[in-house]
Protein backbone atom coordinates (compact mmCIF):
# COMPACT_ATOMS: atom_id res chain seq x y z
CA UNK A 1 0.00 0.00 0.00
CA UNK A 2 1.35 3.07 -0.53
CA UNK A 3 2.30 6.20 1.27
CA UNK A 4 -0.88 8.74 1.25
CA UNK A 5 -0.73 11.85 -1.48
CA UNK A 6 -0.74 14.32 1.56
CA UNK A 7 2.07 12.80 3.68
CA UNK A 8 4.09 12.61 0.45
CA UNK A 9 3.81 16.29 -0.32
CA UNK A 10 4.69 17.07 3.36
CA UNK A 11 7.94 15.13 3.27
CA UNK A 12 8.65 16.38 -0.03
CA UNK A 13 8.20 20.13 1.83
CA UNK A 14 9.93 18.83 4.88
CA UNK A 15 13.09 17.50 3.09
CA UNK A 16 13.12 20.72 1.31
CA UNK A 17 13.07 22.73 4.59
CA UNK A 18 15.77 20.09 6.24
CA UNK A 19 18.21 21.03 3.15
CA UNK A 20 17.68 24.72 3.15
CA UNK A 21 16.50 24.94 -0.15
CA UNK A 22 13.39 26.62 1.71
CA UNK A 23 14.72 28.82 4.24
CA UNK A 24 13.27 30.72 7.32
CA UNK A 25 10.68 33.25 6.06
CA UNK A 26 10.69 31.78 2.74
CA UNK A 27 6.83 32.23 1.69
CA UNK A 28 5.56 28.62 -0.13
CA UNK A 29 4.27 28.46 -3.48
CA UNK A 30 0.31 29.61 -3.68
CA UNK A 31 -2.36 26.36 -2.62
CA UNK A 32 -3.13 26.71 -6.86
CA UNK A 33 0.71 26.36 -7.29
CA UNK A 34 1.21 23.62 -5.06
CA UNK A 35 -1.71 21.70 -6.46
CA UNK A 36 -0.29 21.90 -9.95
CA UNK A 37 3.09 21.12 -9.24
CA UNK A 38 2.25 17.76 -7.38
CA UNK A 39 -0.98 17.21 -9.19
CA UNK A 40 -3.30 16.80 -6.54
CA UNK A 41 -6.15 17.96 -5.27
CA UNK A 42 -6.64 20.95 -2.53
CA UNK A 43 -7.86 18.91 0.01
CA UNK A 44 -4.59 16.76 -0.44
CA UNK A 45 -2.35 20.24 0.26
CA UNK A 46 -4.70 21.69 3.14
CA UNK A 47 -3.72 18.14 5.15
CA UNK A 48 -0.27 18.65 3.99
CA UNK A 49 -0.29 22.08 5.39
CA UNK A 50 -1.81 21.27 8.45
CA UNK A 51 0.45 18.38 9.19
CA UNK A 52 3.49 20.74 8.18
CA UNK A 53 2.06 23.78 10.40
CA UNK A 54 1.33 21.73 13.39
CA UNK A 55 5.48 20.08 13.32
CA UNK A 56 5.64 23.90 13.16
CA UNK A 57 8.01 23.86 9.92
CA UNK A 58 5.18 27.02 8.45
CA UNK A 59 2.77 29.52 9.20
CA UNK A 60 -0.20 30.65 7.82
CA UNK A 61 -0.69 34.63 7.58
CA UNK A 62 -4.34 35.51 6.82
CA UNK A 63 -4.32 37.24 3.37
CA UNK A 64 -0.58 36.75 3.04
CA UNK A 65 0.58 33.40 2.26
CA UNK A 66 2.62 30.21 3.71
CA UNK A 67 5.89 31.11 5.53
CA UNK A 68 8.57 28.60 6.67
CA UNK A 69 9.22 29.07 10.44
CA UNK A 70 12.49 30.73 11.63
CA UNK A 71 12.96 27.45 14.12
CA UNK A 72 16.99 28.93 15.19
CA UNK A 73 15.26 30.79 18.18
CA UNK A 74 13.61 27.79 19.75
């Protein structure tokens, strides 16, 4: 069986925040964006994001966008 679409996606964003090609305050791709580039659904990058915001790798900024977390100050 394999690995669910939205845990793929969030490793795929987690191993690009663990390698520093996305860096602290980097703002993510748009949910549209996202979709198209791992052709999925929304509802498969919502889970993603939620999953990723509560390891607290992002944040969410109403109206702004997707932000990785500066984590260096924890």
């Amino acid at each position: 069986m394999s690995e669910a679409a939205y845990l793929q996606v969030a490793r795929d964003i987690r191993d690009q925040i663990s390698s520093g090609r996305l860096k602290p305050g980097d703002k993510l791709p748009s949910f549209s964006a996202l979709c198209a580039h791992y052709d999925v659904s929304n509802t498969v990058i919502r889970a993603a994001m939620l999953l990723l915001k509560a390891e607290k790798l992002i944040d969410g900024r109403q109206g702004k966008g997707v932000y990785v977390v500066d984590r260096s100050s924890d």
